[in-house]
C-alpha atoms as a PDB file:
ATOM      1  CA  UNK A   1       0.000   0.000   0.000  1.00  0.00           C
ATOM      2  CA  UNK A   2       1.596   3.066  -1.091  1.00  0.00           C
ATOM      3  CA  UNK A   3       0.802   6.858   0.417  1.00  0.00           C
ATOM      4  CA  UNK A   4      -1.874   7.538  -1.928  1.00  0.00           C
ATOM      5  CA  UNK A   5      -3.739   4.107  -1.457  1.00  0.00           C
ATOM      6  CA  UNK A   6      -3.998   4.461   2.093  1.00  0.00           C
ATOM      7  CA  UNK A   7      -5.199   8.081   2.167  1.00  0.00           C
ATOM      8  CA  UNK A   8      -7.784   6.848  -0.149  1.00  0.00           C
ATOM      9  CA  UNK A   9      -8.706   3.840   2.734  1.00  0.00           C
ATOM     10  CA  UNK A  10      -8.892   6.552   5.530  1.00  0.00           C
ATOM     11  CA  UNK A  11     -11.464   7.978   3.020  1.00  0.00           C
ATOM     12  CA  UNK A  12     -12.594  11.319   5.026  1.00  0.00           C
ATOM     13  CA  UNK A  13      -9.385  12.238   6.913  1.00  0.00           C
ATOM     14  CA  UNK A  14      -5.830  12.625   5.727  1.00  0.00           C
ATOM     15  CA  UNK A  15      -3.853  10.727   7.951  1.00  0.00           C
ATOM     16  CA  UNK A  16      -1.692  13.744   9.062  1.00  0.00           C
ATOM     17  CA  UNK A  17      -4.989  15.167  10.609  1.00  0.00           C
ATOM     18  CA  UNK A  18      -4.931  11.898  12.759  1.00  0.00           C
ATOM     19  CA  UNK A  19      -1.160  11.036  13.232  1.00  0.00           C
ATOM     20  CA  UNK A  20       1.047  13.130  11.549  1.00  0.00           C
ATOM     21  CA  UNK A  21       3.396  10.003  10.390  1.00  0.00           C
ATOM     22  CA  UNK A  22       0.548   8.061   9.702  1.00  0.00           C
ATOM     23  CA  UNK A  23       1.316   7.655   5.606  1.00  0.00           C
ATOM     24  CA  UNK A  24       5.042   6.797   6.629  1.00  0.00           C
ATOM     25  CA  UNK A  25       4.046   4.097   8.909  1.00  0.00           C
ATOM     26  CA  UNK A  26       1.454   2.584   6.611  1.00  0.00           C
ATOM     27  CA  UNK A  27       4.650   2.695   3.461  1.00  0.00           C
ATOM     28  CA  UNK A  28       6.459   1.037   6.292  1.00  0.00           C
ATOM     29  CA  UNK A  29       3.880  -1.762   6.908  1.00  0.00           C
ATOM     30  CA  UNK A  30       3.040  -2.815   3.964  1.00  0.00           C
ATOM     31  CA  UNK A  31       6.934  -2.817   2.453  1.00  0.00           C
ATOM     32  CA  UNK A  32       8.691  -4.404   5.423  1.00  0.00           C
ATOM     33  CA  UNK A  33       6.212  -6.029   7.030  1.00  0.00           C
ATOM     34  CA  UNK A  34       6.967  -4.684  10.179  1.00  0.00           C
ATOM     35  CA  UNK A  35       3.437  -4.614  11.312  1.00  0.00           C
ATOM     36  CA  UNK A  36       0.033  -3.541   8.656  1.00  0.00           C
ATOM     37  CA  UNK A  37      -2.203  -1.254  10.607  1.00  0.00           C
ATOM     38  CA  UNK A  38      -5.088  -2.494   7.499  1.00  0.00           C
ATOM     39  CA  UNK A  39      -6.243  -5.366   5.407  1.00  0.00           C
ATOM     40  CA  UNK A  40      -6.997  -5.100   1.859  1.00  0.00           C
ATOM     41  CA  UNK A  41     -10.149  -3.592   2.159  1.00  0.00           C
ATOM     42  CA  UNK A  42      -9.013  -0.804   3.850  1.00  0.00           C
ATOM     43  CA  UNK A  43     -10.094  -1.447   7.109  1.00  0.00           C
ATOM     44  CA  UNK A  44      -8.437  -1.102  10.561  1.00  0.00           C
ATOM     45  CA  UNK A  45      -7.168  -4.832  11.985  1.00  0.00           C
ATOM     46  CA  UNK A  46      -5.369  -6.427  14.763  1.00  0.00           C
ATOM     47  CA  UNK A  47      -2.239  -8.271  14.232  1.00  0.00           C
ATOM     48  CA  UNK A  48      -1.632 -11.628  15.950  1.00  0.00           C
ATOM     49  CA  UNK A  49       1.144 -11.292  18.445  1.00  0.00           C
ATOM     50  CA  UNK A  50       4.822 -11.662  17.033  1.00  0.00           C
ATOM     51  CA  UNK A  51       4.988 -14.228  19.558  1.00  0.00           C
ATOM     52  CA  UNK A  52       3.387 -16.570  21.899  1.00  0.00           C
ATOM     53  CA  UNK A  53       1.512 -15.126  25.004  1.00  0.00           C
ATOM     54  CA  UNK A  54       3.788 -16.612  27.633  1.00  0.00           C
ATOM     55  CA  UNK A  55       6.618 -15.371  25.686  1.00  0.00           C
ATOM     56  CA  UNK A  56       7.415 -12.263  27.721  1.00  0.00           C
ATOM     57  CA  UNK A  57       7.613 -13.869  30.742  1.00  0.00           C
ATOM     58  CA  UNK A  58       8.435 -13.288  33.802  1.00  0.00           C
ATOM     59  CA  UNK A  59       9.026  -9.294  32.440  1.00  0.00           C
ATOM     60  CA  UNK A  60       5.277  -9.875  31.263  1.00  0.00           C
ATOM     61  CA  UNK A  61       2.320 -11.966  32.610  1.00  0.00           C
ATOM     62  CA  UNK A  62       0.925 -13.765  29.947  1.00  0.00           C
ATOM     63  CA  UNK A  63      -2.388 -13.277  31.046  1.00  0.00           C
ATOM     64  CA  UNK A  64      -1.835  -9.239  30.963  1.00  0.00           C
ATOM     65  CA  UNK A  65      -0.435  -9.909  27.744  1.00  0.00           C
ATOM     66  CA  UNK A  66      -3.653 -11.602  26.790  1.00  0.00           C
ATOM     67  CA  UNK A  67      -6.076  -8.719  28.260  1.00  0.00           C
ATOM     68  CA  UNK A  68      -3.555  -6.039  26.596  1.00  0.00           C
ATOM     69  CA  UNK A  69      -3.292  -7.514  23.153  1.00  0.00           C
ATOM     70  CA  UNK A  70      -6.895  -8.811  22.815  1.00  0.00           C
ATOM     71  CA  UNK A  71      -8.646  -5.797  24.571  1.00  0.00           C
ATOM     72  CA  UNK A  72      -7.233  -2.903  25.280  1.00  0.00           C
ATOM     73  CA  UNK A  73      -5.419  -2.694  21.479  1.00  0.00           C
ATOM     74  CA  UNK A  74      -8.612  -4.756  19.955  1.00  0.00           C
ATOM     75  CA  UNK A  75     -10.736  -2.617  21.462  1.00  0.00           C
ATOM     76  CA  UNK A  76      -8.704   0.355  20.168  1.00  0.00           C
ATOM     77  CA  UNK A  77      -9.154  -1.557  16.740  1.00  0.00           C
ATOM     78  CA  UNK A  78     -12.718  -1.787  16.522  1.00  0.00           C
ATOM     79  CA  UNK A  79     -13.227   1.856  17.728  1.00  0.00           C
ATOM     80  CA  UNK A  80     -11.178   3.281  15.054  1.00  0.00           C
ATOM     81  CA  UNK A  81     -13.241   1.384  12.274  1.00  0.00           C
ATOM     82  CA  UNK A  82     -16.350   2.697  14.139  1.00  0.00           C
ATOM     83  CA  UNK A  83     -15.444   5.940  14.127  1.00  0.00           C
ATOM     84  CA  UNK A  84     -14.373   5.764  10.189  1.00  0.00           C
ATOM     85  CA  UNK A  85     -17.945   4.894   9.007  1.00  0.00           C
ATOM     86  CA  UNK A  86     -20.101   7.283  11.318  1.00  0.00           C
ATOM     87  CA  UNK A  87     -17.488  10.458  10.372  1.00  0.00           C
ATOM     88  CA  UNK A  88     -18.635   8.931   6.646  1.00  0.00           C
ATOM     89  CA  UNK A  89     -22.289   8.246   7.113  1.00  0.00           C
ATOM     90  CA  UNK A  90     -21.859  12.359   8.845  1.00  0.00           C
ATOM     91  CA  UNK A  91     -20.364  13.375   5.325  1.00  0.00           C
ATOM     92  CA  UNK A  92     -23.310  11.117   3.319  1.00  0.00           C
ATOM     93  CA  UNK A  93     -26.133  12.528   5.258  1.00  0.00           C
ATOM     94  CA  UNK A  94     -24.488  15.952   5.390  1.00  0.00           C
ATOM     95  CA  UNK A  95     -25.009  16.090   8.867  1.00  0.00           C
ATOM     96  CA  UNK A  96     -21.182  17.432  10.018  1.00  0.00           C
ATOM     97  CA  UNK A  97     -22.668  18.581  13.849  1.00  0.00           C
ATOM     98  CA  UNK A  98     -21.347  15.212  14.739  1.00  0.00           C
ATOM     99  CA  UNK A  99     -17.999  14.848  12.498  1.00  0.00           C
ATOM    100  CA  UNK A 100     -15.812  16.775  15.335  1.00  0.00           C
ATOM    101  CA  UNK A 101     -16.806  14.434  17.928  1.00  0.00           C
ATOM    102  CA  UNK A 102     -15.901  11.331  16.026  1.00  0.00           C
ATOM    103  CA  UNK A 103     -12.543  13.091  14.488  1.00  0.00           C
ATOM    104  CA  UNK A 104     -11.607  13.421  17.784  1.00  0.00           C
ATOM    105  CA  UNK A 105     -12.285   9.316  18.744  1.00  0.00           C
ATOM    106  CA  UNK A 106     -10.777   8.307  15.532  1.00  0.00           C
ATOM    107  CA  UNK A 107      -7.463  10.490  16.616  1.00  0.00           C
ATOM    108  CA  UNK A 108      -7.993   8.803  20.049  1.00  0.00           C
ATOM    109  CA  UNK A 109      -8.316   5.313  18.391  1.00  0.00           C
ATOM    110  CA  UNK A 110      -5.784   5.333  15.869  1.00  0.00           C
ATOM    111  CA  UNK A 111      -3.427   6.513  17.706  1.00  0.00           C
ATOM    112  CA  UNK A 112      -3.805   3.979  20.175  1.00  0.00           C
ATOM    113  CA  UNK A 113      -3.571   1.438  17.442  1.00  0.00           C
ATOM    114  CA  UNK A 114      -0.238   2.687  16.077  1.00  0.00           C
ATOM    115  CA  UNK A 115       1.311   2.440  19.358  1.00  0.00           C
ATOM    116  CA  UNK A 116       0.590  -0.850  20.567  1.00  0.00           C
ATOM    117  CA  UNK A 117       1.475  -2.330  17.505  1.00  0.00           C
ATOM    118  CA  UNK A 118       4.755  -0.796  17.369  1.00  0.00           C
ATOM    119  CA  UNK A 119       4.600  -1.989  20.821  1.00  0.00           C
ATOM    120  CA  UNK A 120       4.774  -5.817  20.782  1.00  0.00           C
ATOM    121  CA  UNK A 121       7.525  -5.811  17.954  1.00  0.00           C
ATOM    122  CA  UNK A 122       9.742  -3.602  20.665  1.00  0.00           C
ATOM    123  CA  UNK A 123       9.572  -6.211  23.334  1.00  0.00           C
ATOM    124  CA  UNK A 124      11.517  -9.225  23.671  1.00  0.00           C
ATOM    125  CA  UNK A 125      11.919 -11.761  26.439  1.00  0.00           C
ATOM    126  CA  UNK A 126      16.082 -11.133  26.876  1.00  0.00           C
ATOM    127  CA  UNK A 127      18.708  -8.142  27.225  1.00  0.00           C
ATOM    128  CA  UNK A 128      19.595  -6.909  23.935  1.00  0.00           C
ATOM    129  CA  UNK A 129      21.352  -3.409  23.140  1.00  0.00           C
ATOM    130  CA  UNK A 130      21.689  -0.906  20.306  1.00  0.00           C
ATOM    131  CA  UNK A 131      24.475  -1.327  17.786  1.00  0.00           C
ATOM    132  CA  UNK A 132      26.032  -0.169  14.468  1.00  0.00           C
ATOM    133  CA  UNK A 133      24.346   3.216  13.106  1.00  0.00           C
ATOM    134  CA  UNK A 134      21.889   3.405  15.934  1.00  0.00           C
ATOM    135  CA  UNK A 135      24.003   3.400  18.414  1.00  0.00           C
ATOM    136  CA  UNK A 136      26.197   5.967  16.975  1.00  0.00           C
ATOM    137  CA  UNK A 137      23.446   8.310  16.338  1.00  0.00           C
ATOM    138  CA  UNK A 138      21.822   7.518  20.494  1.00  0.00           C
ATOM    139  CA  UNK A 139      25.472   9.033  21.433  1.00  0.00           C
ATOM    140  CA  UNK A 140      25.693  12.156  19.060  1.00  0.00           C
ATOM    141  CA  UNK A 141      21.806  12.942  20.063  1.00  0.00           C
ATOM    142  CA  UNK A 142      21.711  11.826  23.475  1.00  0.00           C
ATOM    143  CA  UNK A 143      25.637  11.911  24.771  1.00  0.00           C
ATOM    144  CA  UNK A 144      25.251   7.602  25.722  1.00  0.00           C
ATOM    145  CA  UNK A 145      23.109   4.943  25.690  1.00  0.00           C
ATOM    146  CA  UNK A 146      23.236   5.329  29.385  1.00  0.00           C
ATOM    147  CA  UNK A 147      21.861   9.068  29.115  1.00  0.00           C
ATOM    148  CA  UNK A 148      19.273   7.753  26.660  1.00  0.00           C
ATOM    149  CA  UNK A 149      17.861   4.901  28.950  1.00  0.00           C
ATOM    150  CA  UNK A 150      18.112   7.775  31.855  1.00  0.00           C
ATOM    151  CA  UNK A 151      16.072   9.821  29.791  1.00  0.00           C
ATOM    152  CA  UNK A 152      13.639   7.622  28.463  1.00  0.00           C
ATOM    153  CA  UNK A 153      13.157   6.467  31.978  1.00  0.00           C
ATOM    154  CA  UNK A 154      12.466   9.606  33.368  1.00  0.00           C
ATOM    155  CA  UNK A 155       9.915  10.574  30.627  1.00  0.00           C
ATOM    156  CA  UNK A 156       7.671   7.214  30.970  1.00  0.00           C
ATOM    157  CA  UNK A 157       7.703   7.086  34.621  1.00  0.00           C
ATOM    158  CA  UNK A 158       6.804  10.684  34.769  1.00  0.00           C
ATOM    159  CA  UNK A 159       3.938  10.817  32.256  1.00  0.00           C
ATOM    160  CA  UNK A 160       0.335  12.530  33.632  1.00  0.00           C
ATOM    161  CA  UNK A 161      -2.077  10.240  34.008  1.00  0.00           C
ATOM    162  CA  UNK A 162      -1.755   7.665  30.963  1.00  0.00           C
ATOM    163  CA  UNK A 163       0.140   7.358  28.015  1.00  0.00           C
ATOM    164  CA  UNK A 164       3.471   6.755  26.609  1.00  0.00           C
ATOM    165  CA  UNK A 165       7.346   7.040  26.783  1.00  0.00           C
ATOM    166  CA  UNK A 166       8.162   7.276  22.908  1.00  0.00           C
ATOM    167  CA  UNK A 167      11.440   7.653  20.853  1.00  0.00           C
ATOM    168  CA  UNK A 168      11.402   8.740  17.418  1.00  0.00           C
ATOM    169  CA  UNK A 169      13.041   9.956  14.464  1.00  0.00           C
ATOM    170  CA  UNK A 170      12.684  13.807  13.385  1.00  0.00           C
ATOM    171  CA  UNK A 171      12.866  13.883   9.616  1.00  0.00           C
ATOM    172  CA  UNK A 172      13.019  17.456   9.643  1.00  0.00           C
ATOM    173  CA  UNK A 173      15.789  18.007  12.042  1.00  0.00           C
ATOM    174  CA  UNK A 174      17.308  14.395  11.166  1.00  0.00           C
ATOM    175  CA  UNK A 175      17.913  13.706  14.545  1.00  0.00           C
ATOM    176  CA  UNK A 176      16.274  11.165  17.308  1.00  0.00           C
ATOM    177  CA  UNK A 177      13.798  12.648  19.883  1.00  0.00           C
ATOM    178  CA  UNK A 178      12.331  11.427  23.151  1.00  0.00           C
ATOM    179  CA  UNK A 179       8.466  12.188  23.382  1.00  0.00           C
ATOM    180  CA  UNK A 180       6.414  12.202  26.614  1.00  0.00           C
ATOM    181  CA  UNK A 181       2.427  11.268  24.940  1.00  0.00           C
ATOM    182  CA  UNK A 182      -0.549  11.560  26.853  1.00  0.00           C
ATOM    183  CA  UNK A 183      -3.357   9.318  26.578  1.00  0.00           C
ATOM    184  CA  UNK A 184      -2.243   7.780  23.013  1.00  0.00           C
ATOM    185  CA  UNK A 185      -2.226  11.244  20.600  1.00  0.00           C
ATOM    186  CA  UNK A 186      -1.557  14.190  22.502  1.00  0.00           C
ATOM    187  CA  UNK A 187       1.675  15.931  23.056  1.00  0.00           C
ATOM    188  CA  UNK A 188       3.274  14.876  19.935  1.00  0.00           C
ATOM    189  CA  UNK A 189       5.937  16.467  17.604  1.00  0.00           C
ATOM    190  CA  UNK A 190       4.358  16.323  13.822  1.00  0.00           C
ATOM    191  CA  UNK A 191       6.280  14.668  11.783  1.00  0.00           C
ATOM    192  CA  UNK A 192       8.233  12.428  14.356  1.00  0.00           C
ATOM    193  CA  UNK A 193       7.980   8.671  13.256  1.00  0.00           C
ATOM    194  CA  UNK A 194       8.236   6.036  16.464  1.00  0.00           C
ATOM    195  CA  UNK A 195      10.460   3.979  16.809  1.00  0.00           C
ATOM    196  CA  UNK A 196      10.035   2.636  20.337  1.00  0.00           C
ATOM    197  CA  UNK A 197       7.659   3.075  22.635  1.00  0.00           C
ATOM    198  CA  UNK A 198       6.734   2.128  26.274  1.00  0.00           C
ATOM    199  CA  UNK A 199       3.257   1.886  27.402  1.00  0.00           C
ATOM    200  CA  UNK A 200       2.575   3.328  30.872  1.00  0.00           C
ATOM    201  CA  UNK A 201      -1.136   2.895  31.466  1.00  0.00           C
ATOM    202  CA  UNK A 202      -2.473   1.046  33.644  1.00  0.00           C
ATOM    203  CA  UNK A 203      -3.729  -2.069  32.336  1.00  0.00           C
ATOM    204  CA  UNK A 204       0.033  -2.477  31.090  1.00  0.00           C
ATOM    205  CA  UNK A 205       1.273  -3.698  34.276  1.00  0.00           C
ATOM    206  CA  UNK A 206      -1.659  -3.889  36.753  1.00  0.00           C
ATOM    207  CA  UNK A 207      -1.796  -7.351  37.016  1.00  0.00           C
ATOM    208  CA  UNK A 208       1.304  -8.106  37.973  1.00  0.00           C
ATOM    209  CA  UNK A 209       3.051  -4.706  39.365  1.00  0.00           C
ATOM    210  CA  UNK A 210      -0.094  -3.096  41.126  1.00  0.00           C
ATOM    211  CA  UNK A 211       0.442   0.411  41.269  1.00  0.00           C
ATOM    212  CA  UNK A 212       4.385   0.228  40.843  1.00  0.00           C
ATOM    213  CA  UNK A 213       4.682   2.290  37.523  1.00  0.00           C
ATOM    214  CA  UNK A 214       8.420   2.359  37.581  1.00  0.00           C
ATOM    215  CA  UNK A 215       8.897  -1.078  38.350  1.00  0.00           C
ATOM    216  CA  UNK A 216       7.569  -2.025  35.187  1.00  0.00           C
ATOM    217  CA  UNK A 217       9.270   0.808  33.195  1.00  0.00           C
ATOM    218  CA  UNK A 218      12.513  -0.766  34.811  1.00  0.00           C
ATOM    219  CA  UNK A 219      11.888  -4.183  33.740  1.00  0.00           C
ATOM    220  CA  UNK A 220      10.703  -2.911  30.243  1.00  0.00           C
ATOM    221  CA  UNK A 221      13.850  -1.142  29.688  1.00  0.00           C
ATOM    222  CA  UNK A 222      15.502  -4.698  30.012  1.00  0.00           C
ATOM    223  CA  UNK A 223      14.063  -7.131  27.301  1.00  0.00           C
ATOM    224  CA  UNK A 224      13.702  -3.958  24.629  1.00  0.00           C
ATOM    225  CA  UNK A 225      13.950  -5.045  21.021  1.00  0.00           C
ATOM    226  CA  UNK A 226      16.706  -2.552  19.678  1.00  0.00           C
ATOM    227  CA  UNK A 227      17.141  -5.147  16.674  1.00  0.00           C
ATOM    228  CA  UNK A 228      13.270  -3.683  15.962  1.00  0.00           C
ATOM    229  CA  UNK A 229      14.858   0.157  16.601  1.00  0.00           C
ATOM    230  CA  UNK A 230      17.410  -0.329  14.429  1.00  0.00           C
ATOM    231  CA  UNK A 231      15.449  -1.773  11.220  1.00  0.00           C
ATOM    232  CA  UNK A 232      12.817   0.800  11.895  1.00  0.00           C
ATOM    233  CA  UNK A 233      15.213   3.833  11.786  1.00  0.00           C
ATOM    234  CA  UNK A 234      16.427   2.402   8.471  1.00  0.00           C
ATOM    235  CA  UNK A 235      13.041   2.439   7.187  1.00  0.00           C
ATOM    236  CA  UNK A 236      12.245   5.888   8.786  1.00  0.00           C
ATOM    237  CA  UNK A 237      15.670   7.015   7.061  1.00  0.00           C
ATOM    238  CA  UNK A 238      14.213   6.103   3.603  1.00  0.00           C
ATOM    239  CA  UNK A 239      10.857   6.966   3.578  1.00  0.00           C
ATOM    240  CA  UNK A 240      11.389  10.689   4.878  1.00  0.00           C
END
């Protein structure tokens, strides 16, 4: 699915006026097969898991991995395709009092199904660590890897209320850039593409670390994917 294809799926929005590196990601999924945010028709669909459920433990209980997956991301899933057809049944009937109200879900929704599917390809059940051309552009941007983690750390833990830790790549100033998102869309840079991101709400890491936000962050930071990083700054690289 190319850029044009997929704006024509979305329909009613362009995708920058729900993610601004919406078109990039969907380039992304389709030509690497890093993850494909639609099917053929056009419409919004969950991913199996890259991996078994009990794959992440003990970082991750399988059964919050389960609950997560199925439906706090499905649920994020089937809200975003709801959203799609009443913003166009608003258009067909020309009834647009309603269109800002369910502009404003599908921007909730779609976010929230970006994320978590960049998500479960960042996670991985042992220690792994940057490398090659990543690694060398974590230390011009950030100083160290160590400074990174620091700062990443920092930024999930202290997030208000839900959302997300996030690092991405800024096309515009060709450099990498830590993000601190509320809820799943607000608080971003436009233009940034993700490339990792932690999850810090709640149903993340209830089950199994109560209330102990940076617990979890801490384990997280552990079994990251930076393999995943890597190949999806190359991609980033080439499609901006």
């Amino acid at each position: 699915m190319n850029r044009k294809s997929f704006l024509s799926a979305s329909a009613v929005l362009s995708a920058s006026a729900i993610l601004p590196i919406n078109s990039v990601l969907a380039q992304n999924y389709q030509e690497n097969g890093l993850d494909k945010l639609t099917n053929e028709k056009g419409e919004f669909q969950l991913l199996n898991l890259p991996y078994n459920k009990n794959f992440l433990e003990p970082y991750m209980d399988e059964e919050t991995v389960y609950l997560h997956h199925t439906f706090h991301h499905g649920g994020a899933v089937k809200g975003a395709n709801k959203d799609l057809q009443m913003i166009r049944k608003a258009m067909d009937e020309g009834n647009m009092e309603t269109v800002d109200y369910w502009t404003r879900k599908l921007s909730y929704h779609f976010s929230s199904h970006v994320l978590h599917t960049i998500f479960w390809t960042n996670l991985t059940n042992k220690k792994t660590e940057p490398t090659g051309k990543l690694l060398k552009r974590i230390e011009t941007d950030f100083g160290s890897y160590e400074k990174l983690k620091t700062y990443l750390s920092k930024t999930s833990k202290d997030v208000d209320g839900n959302g997300w830790g996030i690092l991405g790549y800024q096309p515009y100033a060709d450099k990498l850039t830590i993000l601190q998102c509320e809820n799943h869309e607000k608080l971003t840079q436009w233009g940034v593409i993700p490339l990792l991101v932690l999850d810090v709400w709640e149903h993340a890491y209830y089950l199994k670390y109560k209330n102990k936000r940076n617990d979890f962050v801490d384990t997280m930071l552990n079994i990251l994917n930076w393999d995943n990083v890597a190949e999806r700054l190359n991609v980033a690289e080439k499609l901006s």
